[in-house]
Protein backbone atom coordinates (compact mmCIF):
# COMPACT_ATOMS: atom_id res chain seq x y z
CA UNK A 1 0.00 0.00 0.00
CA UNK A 2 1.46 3.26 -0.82
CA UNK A 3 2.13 5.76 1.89
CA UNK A 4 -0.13 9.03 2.15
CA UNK A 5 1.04 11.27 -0.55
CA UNK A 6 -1.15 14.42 1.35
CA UNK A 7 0.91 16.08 4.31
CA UNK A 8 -0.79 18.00 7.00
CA UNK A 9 -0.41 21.22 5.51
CA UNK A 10 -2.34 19.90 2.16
CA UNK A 11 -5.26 18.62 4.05
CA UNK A 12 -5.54 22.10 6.13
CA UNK A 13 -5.21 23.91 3.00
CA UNK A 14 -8.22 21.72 1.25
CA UNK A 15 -10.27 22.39 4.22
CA UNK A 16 -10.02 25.89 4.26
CA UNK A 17 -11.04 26.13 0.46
CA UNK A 18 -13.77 24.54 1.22
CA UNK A 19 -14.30 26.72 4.53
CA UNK A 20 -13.99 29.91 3.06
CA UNK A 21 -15.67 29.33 -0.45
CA UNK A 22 -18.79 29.70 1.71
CA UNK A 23 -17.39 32.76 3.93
CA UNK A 24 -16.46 34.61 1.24
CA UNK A 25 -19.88 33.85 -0.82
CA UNK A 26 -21.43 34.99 1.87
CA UNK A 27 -19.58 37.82 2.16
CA UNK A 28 -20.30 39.01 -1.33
CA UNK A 29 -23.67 39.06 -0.58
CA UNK A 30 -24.18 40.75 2.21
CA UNK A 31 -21.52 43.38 1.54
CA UNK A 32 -22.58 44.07 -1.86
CA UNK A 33 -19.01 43.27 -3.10
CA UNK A 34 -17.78 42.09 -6.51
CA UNK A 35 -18.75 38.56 -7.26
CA UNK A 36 -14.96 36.68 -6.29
CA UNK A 37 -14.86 32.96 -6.24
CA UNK A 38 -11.57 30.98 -4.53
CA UNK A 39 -9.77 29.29 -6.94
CA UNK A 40 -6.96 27.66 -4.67
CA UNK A 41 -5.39 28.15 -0.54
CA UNK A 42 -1.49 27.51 -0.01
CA UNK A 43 -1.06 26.93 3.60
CA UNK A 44 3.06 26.92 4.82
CA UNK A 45 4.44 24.43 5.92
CA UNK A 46 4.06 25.35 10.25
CA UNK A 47 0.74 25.96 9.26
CA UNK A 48 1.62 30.31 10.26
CA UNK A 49 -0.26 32.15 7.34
CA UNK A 50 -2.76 30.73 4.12
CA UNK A 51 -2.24 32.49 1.32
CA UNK A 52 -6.08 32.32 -0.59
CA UNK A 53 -6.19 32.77 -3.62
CA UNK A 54 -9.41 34.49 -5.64
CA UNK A 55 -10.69 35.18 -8.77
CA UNK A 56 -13.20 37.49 -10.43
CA UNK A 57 -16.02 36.98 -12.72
CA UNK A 58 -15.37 40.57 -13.95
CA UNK A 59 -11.25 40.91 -13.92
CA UNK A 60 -11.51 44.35 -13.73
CA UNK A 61 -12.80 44.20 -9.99
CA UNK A 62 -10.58 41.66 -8.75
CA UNK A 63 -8.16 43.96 -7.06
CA UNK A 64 -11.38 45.70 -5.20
CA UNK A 65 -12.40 42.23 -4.12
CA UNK A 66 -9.09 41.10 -2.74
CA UNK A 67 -8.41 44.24 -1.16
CA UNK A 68 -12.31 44.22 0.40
CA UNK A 69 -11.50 40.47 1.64
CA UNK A 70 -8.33 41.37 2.98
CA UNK A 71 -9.80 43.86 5.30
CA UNK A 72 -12.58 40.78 5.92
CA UNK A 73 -9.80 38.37 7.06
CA UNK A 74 -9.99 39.00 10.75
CA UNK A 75 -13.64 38.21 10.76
CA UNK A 76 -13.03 35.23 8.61
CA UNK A 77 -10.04 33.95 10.77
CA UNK A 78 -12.57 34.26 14.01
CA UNK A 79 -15.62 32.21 11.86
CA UNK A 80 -13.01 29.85 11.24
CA UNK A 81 -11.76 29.22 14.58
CA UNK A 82 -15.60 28.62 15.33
CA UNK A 83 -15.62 25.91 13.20
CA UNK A 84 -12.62 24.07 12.31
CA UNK A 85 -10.82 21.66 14.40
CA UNK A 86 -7.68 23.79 14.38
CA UNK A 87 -5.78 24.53 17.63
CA UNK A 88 -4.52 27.80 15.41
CA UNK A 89 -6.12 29.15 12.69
CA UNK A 90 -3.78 30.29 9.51
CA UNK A 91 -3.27 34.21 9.40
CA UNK A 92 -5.61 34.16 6.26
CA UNK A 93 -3.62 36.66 3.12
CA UNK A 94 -6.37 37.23 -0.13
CA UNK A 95 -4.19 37.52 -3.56
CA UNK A 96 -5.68 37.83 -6.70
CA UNK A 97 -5.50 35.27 -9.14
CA UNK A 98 -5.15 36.44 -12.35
CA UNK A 99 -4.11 33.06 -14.57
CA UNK A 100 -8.02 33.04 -15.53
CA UNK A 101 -7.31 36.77 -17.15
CA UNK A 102 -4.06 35.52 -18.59
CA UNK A 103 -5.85 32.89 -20.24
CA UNK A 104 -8.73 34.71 -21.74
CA UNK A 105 -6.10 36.85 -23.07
CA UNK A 106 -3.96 34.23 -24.77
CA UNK A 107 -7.12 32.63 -25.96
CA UNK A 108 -8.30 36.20 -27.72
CA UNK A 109 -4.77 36.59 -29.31
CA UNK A 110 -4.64 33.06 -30.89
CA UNK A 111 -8.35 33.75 -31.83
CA UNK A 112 -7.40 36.73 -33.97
CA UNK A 113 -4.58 35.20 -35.72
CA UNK A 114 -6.78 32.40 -36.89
């Protein structure tokens, strides 16, 4: 049988994703901001800070977004801590994710030279 190829930091990191795609659904509703989905979490190693990852339905808005979740991350940390089985909680870091732009883009260009 082969040995686990996840380490502890991978299954925190999958866990938050999952944690925070809610949260920060949520939090696009109630405070009317632009729609932002989370495309991926990177968690370090000692588990210290999660760097999450988002992206934008409308790329112009994304840097709103992250900079209107990263003023959201205390309240996220503390919803968190309510309900994960975490003796510390990640400092949580929002960063745009703009491969999804970078790819509509190279898409358009290879689209016009056809």
């Amino acid at each position: 049988m082969p040995a686990k190829s996840f380490n502890r930091s991978d299954r925190v990191s999958a866990e938050l994703r999952r944690e925070l795609a809610v949260l920060v659904h949520a939090a696009v509703r109630d405070h009317a901001l632009p729609s932002v989905s989370v495309s991926d979490v990177e968690v370090t190693k000692d588990l210290d800070v999660a760097t999450v990852y988002v992206t934008a339905l409308i790329g112009d808005q994304g840097k709103e977004a992250t900079a209107a979740l990263n003023e959201l991350a205390k309240e996220f940390r503390r919803e968190l801590s309510r309900t994960m089985k975490l003796r510390r909680v990640p400092e949580l870091r929002f960063r745009y994710d703009d491969s999804v732009d970078k790819g509509e883009r190279i898409e358009s260009l290879l689209r016009s030279d056809a």
